[in-house]
Protein backbone atom coordinates (compact mmCIF):
# COMPACT_ATOMS: atom_id res chain seq x y z
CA UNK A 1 42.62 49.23 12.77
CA UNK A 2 44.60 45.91 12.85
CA UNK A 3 42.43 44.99 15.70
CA UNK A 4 39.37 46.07 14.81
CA UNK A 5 39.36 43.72 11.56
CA UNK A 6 40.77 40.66 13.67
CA UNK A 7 37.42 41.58 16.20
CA UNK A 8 35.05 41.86 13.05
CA UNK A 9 36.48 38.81 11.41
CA UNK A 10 36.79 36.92 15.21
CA UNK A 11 32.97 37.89 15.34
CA UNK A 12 32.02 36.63 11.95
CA UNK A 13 33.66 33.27 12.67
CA UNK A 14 31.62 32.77 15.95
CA UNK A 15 28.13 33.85 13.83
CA UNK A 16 28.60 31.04 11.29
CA UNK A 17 29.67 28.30 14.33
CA UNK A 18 33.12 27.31 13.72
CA UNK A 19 33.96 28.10 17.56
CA UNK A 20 31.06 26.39 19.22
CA UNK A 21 32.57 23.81 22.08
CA UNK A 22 30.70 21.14 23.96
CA UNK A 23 31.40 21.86 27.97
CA UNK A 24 29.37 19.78 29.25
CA UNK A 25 26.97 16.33 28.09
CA UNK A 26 23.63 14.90 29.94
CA UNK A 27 23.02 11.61 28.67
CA UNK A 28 19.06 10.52 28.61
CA UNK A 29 17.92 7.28 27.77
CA UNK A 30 15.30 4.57 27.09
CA UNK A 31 16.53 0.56 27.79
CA UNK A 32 15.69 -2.31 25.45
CA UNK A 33 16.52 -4.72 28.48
CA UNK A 34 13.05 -5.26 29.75
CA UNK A 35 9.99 -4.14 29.67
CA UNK A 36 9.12 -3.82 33.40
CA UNK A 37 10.84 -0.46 32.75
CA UNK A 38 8.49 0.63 30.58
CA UNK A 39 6.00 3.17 32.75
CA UNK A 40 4.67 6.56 32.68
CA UNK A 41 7.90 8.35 32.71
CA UNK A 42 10.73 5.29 31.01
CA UNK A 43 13.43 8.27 30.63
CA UNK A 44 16.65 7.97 33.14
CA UNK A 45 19.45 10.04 33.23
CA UNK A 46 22.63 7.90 32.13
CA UNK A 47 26.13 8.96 34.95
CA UNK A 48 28.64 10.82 33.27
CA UNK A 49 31.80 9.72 35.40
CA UNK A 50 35.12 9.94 34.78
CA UNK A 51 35.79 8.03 31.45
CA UNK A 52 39.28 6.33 31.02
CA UNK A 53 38.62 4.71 27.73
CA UNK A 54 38.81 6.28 24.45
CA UNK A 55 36.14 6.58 21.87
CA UNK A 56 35.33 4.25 19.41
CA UNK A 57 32.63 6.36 17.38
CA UNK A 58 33.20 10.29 16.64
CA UNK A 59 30.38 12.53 16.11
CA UNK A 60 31.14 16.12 14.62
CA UNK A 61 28.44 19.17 14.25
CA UNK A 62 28.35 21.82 11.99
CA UNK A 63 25.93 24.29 13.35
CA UNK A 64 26.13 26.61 10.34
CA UNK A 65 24.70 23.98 8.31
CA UNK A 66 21.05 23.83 9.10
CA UNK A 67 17.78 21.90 7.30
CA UNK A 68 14.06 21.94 8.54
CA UNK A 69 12.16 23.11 11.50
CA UNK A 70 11.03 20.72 13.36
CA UNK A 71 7.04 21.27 13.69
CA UNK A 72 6.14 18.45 16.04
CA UNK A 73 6.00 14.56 16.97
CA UNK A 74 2.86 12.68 17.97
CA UNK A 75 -0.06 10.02 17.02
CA UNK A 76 -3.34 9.37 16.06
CA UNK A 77 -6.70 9.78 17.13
CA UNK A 78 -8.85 6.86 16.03
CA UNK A 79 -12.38 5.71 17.14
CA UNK A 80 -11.00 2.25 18.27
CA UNK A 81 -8.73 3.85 20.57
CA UNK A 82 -11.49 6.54 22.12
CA UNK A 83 -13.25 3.64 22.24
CA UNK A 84 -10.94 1.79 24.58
CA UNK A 85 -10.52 4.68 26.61
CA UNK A 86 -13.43 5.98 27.40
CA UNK A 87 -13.99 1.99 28.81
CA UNK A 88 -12.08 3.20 31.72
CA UNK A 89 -12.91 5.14 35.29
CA UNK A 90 -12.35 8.96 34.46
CA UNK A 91 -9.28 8.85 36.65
CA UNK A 92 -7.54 6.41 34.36
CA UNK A 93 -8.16 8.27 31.50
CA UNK A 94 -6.59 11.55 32.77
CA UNK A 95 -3.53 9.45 33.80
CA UNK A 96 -2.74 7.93 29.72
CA UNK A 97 -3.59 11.34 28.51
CA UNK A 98 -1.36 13.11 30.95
CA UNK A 99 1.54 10.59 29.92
CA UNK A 100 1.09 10.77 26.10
CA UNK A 101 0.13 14.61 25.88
CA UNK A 102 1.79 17.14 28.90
CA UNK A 103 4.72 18.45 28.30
CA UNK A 104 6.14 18.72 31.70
CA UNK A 105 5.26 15.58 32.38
CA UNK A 106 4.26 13.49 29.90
CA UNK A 107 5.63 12.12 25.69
CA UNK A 108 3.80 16.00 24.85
CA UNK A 109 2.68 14.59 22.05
CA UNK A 110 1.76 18.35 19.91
CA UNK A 111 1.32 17.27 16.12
CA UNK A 112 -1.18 14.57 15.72
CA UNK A 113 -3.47 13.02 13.10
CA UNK A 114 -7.08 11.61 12.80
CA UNK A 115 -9.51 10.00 10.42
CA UNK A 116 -12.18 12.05 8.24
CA UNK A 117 -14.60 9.25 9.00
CA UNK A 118 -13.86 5.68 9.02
CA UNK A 119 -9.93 5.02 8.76
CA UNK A 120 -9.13 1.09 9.27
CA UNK A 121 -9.55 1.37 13.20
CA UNK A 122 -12.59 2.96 13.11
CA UNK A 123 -15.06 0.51 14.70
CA UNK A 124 -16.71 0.20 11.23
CA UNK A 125 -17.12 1.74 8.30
CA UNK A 126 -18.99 5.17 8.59
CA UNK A 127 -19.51 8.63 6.43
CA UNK A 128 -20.99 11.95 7.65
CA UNK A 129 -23.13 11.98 4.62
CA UNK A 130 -25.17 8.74 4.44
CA UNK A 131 -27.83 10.24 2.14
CA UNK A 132 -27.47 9.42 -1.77
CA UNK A 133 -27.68 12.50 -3.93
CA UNK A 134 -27.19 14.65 -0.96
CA UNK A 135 -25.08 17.11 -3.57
CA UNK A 136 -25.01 19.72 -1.23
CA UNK A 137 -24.54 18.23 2.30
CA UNK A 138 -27.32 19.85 3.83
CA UNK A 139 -27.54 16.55 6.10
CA UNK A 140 -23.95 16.19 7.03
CA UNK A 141 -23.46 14.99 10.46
CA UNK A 142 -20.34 14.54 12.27
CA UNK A 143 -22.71 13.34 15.60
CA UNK A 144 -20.83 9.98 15.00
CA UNK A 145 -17.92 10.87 16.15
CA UNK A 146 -19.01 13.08 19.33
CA UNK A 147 -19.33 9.19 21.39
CA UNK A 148 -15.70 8.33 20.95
CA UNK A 149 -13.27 10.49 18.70
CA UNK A 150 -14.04 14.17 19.96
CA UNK A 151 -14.22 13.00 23.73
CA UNK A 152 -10.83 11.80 22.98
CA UNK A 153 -9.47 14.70 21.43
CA UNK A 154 -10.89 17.12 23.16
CA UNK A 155 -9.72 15.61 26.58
CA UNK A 156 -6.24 15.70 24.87
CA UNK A 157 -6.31 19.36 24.16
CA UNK A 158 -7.44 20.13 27.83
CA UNK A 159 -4.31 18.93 28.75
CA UNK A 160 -2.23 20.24 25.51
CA UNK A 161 -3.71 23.27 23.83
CA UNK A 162 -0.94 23.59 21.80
CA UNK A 163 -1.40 19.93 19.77
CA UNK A 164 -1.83 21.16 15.83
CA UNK A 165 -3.87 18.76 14.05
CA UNK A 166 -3.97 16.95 10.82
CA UNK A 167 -6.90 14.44 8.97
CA UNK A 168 -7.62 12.68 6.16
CA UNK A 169 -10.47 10.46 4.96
CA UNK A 170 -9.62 6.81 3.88
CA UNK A 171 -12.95 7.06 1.54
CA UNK A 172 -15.31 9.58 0.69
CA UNK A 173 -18.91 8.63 1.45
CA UNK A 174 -20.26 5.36 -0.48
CA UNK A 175 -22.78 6.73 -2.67
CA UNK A 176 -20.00 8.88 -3.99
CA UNK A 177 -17.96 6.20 -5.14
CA UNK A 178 -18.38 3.87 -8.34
CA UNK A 179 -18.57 1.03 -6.42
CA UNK A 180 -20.93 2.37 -4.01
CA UNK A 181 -19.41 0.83 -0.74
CA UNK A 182 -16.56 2.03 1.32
CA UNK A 183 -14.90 -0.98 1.68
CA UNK A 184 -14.06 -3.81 -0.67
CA UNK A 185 -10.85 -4.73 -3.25
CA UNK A 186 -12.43 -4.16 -6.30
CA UNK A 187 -11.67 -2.31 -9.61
CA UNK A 188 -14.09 0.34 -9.02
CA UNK A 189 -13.25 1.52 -6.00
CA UNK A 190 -12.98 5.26 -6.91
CA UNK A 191 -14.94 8.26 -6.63
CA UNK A 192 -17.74 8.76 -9.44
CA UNK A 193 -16.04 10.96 -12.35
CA UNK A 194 -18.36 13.95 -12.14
CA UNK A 195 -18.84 17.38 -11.29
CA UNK A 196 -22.07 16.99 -9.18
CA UNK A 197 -19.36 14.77 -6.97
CA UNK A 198 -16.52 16.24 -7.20
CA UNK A 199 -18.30 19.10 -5.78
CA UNK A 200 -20.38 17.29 -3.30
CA UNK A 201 -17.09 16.27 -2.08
CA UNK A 202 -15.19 19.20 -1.97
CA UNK A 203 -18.29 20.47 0.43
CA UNK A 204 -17.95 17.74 2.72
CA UNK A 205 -14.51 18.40 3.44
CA UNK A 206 -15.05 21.81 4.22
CA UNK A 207 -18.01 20.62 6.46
CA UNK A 208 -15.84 18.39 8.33
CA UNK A 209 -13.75 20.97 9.01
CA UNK A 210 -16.00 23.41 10.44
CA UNK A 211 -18.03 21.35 12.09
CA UNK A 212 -15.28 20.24 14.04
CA UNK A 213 -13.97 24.10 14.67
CA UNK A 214 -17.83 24.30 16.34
CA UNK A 215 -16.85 21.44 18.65
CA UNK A 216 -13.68 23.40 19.49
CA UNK A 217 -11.29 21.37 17.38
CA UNK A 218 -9.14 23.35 14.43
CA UNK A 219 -7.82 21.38 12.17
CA UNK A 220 -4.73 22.83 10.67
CA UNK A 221 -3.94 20.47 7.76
CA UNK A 222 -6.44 18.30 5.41
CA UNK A 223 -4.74 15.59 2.88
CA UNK A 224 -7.92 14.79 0.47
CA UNK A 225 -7.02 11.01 0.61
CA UNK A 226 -5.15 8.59 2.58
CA UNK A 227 -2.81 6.10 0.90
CA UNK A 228 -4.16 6.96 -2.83
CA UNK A 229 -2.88 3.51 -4.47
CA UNK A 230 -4.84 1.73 -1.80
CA UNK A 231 -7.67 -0.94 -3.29
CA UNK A 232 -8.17 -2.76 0.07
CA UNK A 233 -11.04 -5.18 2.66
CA UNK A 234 -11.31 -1.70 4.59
CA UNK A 235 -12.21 2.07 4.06
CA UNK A 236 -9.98 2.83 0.69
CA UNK A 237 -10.05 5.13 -2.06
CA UNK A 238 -7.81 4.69 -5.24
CA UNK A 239 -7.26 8.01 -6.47
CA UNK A 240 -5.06 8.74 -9.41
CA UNK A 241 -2.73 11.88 -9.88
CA UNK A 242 -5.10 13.39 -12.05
CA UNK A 243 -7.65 12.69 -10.15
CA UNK A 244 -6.14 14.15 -7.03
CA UNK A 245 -5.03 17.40 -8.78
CA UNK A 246 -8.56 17.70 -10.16
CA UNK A 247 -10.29 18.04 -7.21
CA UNK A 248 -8.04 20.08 -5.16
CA UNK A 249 -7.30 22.33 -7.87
CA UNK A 250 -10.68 22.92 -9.51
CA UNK A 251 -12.91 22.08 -6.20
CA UNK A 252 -10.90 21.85 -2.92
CA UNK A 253 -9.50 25.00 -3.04
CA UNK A 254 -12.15 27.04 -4.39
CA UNK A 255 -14.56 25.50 -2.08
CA UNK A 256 -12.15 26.47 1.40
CA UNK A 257 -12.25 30.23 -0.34
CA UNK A 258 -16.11 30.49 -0.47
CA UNK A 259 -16.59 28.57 2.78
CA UNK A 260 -13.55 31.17 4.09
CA UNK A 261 -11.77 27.46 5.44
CA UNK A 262 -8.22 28.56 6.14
CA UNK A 263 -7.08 24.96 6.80
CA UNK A 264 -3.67 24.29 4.59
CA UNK A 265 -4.36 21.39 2.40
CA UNK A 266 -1.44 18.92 1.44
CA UNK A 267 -1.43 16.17 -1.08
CA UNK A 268 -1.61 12.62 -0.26
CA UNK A 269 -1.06 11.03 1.85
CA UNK A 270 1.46 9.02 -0.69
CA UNK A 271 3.74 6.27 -0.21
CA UNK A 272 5.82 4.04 -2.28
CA UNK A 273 4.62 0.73 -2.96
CA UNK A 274 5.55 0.35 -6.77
CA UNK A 275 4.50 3.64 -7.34
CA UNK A 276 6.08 7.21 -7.38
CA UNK A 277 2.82 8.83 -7.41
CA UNK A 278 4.14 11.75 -5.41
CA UNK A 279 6.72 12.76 -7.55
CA UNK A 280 4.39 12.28 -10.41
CA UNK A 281 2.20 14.75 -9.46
CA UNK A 282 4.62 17.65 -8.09
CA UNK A 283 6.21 17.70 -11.81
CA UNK A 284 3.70 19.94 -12.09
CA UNK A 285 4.66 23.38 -11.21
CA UNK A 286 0.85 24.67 -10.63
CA UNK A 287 -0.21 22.37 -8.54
CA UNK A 288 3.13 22.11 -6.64
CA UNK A 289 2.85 25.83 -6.45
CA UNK A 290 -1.01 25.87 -5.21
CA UNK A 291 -0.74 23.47 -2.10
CA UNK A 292 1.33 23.53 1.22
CA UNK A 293 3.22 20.33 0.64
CA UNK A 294 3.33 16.65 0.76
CA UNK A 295 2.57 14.22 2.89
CA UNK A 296 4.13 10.78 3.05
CA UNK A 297 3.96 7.32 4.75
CA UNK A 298 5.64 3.93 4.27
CA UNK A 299 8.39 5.75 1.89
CA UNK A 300 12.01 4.34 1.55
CA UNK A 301 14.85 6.67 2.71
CA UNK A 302 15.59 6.92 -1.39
CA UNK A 303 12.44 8.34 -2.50
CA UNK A 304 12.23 11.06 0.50
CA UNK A 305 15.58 12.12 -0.72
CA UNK A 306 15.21 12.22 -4.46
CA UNK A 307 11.60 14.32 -3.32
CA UNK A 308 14.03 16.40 -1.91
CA UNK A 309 16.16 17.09 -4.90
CA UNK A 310 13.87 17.31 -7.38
CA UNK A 311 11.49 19.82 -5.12
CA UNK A 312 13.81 21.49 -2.82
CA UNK A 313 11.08 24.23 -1.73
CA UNK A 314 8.42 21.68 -1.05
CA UNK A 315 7.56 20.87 2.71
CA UNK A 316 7.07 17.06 3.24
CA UNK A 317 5.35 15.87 6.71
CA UNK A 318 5.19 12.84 7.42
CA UNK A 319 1.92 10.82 8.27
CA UNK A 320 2.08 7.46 9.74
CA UNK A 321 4.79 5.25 11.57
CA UNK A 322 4.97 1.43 10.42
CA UNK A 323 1.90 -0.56 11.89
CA UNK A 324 3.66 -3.58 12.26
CA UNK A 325 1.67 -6.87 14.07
CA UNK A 326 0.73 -6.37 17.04
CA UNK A 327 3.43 -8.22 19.03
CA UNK A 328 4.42 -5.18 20.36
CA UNK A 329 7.63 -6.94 20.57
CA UNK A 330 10.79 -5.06 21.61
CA UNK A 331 12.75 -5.90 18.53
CA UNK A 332 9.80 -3.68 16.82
CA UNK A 333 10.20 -0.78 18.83
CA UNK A 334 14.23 -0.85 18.57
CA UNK A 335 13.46 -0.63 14.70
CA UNK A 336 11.38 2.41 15.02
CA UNK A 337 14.42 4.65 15.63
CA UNK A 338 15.83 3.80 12.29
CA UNK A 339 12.11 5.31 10.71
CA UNK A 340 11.98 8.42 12.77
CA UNK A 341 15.81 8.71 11.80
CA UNK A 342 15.32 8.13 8.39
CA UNK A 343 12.43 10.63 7.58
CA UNK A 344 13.91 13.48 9.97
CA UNK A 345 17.12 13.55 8.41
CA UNK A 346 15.39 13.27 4.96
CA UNK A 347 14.22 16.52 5.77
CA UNK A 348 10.46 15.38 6.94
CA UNK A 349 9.38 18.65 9.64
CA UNK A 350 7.31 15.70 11.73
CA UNK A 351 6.65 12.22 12.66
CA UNK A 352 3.78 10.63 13.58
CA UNK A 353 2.88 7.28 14.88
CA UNK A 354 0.11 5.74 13.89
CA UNK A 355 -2.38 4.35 16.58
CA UNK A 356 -1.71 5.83 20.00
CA UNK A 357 -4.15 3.46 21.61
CA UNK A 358 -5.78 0.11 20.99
CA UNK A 359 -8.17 -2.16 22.85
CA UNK A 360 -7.12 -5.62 24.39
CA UNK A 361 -7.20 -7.44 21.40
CA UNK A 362 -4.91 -4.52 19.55
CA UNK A 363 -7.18 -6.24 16.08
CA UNK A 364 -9.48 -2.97 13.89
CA UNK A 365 -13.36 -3.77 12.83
CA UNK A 366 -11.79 -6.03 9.71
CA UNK A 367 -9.49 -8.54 11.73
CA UNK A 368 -6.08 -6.58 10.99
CA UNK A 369 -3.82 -6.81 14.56
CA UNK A 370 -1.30 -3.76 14.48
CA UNK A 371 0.99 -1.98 17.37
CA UNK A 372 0.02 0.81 19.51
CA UNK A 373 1.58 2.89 21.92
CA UNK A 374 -0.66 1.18 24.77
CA UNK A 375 -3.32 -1.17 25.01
CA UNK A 376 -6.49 -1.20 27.14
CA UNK A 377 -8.01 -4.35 28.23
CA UNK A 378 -11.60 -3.09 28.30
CA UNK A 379 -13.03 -5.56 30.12
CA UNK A 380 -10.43 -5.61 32.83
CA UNK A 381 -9.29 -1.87 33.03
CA UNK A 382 -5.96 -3.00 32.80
CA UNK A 383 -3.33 -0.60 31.03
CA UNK A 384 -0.34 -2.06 28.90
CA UNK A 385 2.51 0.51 28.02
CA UNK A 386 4.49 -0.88 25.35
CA UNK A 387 8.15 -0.81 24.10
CA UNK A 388 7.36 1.77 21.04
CA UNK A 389 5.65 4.26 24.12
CA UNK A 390 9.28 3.85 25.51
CA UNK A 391 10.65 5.12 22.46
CA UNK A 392 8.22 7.83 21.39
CA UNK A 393 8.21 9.39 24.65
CA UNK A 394 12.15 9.96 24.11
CA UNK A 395 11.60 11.51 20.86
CA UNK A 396 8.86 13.88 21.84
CA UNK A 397 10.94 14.82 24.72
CA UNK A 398 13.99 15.99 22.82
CA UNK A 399 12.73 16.82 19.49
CA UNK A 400 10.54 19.83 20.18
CA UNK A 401 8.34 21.84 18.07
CA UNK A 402 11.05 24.81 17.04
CA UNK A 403 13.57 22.40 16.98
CA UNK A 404 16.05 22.95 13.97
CA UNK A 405 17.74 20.10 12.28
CA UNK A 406 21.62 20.20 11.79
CA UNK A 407 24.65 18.89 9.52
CA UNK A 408 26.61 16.50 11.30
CA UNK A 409 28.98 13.33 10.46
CA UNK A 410 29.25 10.26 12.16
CA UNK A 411 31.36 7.19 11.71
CA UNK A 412 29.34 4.89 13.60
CA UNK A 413 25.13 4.33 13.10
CA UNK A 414 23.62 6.91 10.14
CA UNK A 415 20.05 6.93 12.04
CA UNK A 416 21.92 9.70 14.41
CA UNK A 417 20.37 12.79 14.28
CA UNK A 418 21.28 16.12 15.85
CA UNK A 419 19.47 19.16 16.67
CA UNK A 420 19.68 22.65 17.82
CA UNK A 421 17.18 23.32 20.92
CA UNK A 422 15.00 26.73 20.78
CA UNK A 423 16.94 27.65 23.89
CA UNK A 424 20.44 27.49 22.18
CA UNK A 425 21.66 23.70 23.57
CA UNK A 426 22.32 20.70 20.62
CA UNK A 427 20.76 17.14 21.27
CA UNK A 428 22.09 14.25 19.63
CA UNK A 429 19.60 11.34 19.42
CA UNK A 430 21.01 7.67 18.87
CA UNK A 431 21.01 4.43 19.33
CA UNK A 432 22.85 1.62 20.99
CA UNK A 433 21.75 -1.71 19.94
CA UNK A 434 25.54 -3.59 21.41
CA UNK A 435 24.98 -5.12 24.91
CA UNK A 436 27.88 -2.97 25.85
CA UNK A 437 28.17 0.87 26.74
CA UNK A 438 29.61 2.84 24.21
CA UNK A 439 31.91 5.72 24.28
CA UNK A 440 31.29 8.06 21.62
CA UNK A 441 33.71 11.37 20.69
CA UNK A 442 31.72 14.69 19.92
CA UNK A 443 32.99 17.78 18.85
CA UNK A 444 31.77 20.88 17.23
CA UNK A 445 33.77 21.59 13.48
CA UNK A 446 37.41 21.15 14.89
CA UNK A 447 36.85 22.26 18.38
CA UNK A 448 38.34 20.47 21.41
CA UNK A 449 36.08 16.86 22.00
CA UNK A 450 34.10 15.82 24.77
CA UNK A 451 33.83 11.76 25.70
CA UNK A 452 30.50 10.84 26.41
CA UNK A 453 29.32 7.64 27.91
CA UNK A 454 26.20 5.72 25.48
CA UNK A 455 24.30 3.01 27.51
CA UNK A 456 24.54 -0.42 26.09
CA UNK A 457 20.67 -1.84 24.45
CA UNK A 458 19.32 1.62 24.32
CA UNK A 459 18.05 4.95 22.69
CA UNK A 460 19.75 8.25 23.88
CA UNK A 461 19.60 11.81 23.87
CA UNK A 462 22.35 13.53 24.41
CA UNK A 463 21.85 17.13 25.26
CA UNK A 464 24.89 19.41 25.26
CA UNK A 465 25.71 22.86 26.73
């Protein structure tokens, strides 16, 4: 009996973790050294040989503490992009969506984004419902976007099936609107306060969204309006917290029930430029109770966390990566770690970057130059990978969808991040920005350590057995 209680309580000590031990380490990486690395496949395996130092930096897992499931990484699809590459011999084409969207062999980008309309890369400003007084859609139109955006989608899902996709619109159509233009900084740039719109609107959505299932694209998530505190020189909506509740609670949702739309819809997307518009609105238990989360962009580490406290069963997802300049330097792309970091490990299920792929000039319809993953010269047929490709493609490769999120403490960077792979190995993603190689100590709880080797001027997954 003695024995059987020390097996029972040997066994409940391995379920909750405490005995997990690190064998063996593979060490993947990205380099900040030089760009000429960056190609179709930047990840190299980093030699694990006999270490004689010790470690300077000690990483320790708990296992039996876990947070979210991971639900994907990727991009967006914009009409600039499409655009750009459908400039390009068929051949070409196949070869950037094979690197940004297989999984074997490819970033395998699975959880991406696009406009409802015209976002700020959108060539110009467009709506699928250009008729005034058109209350009940019946000449809704996505045909727009069949020359650039659904090309470029579909072509991605040829090659990935599995991405999941989410939209927004960055402003309803312009005879909906007070101001009665889609673009503009001006004090009434906001939808018309009545019922005949509010309606109209809610009607659009759910046209969008079925249209596009016709075309063979299911969109799984809808967030009525991008960046709601935006007033800006491109498509923009401001949209207050009672305005936002008001139409998805009294139009949004009972429009998806009669047009049977199962699409999830999520509010925002928010961020936190002098606002805490978010947290405003999910103070209020009915509506935080009636939609399938949050999404956020352009939020400080702070805010995601006290999000986090004050709505601990509320699913945040977040929506778009930093835009940055358009240098496209790699100082910007060693940054982006410290985002990705700081929104997975504030419990965010996703990340996704913001434009995937930009012309030559890298500039959208009103004169704003941002990053991209890669750039097409259109009139050349040149292709430019970039640094933050480099990165991305290391985080889609080792953060997959299933992926679970676990506790662990660090005394060197906070932007590490550890998870547990669907397949039962850990991977520990970080970053050395030192021009030297690192030696880092990880263990599991108080289990025996292993030394691992961190190449100097990069990011690193480190995948352990």
């Amino acid at each position: 009996m003695k024995n059987l209680g020390l097996i029972i309580l040997l066994a409940s000590y391995l379920a909750c973790g405490s005995l997990v031990a690190a064998t063996s380490a593979k060490v993947f990486y990205i380099s900040f050294k030089s760009t000429d690395q960056i190609l179709g496949n930047p990840v190299k395996e980093y030699p694990q040989d006999s270490i004689s130092t010790s470690a300077k930096e000690k990483i320790t897992i708990f296992p039996q503490i876990k947070y979210q499931t991971i639900t994907g990484i990727g991009g967006c699809f914009n009409e600039n992009g499409g655009e750009a590459l459908l400039s390009l011999p068929k051949e070409k084409q196949q070869e950037i969506l094979r690197n940004l969207f297989d999984e074997k062999t490819g970033c395998g980008f699975n959880f991406c984004r696009t406009a409802i309309g015209a976002s700020d890369f959108g060539l110009d400003a467009y709506s699928y419902s250009e008729t005034a007084g058109d209350y009940k859609q019946s000449k809704f139109s996505i045909d727009r976007d069949k020359k650039y955006v659904l090309p470029y989608i579909k072509s991605a899902l040829e090659i990935n099936p599995k991405i999941k996709l989410f939209a927004s619109p960055w402003s309803p159509p312009a005879w909906m609107k007070v101001s009665g233009i889609m673009v503009g900084v001006r004090p009434d740039n906001t939808l018309k306060d009545s019922t005949q719109i509010y309606k109209a609107y809610a009607i659009y959505l759910a046209k969008y969204i079925k249209s596009y299932a016709k075309e063979g694209v299911i969109v799984s998530r809808i967030h009525p309006q991008n960046e709601t505190d935006m007033n800006s020189t491109y498509p923009s909506c401001v949209m207050t917290t009672k305005e936002m509740s008001n139409l998805v609670m009294n139009y949004l949702i009972p429009e998806f029930k009669r047009s049977n739309v199962k699409t999830e819809i999520w509010a925002g997307t928010y961020r936190t430029y002098g606002k805490l518009e978010a947290l405003e609105l999910f103070a209020d238990a009915k509506f935080r109770n009636s939609v399938s989360g949050v999404g956020l962009q352009y939020t400080k580490p702070i805010h995601l966390n006290d999000f986090r406290a004050l709505f601990p069963n509320v699913k945040m997802m977040h929506t778009e990566g930093k835009c940055y300049n358009g240098d496209n330097s790699m100082k910007q792309a060693q940054a982006r770690w410290t985002e990705v970091s700081d929104y997975l490990n504030g419990g965010v299920e996703n990340y996704a970057y913001w434009n995937m792929i930009l012309n030559e000039t890298g500039k959208s319809a009103w004169n704003w130059k941002q990053n991209g993953l890669i750039n097409i010269d259109r009139n050349k047929g040149t292709v430019t990978y970039n640094p933050d490709y480099a990165v991305m493609y290391l985080v889609s490769k080792f953060i997959r969808p299933g992926t679970v999120r676990v506790a662990h403490f660090t005394t060197g960077e906070p932007t590490s991040l550890v998870v547990k792979n669907t397949k039962g190995s850990y991977t520990i993603v970080l970053q050395n920005d030192a021009e030297t190689d690192k030696i880092v100590s990880v263990q599991f709880d108080d289990s025996k350590p292993l030394l691992v080797k961190i190449p100097a001027l990069a990011l690193s997954a480190v995948v352990l057995q």
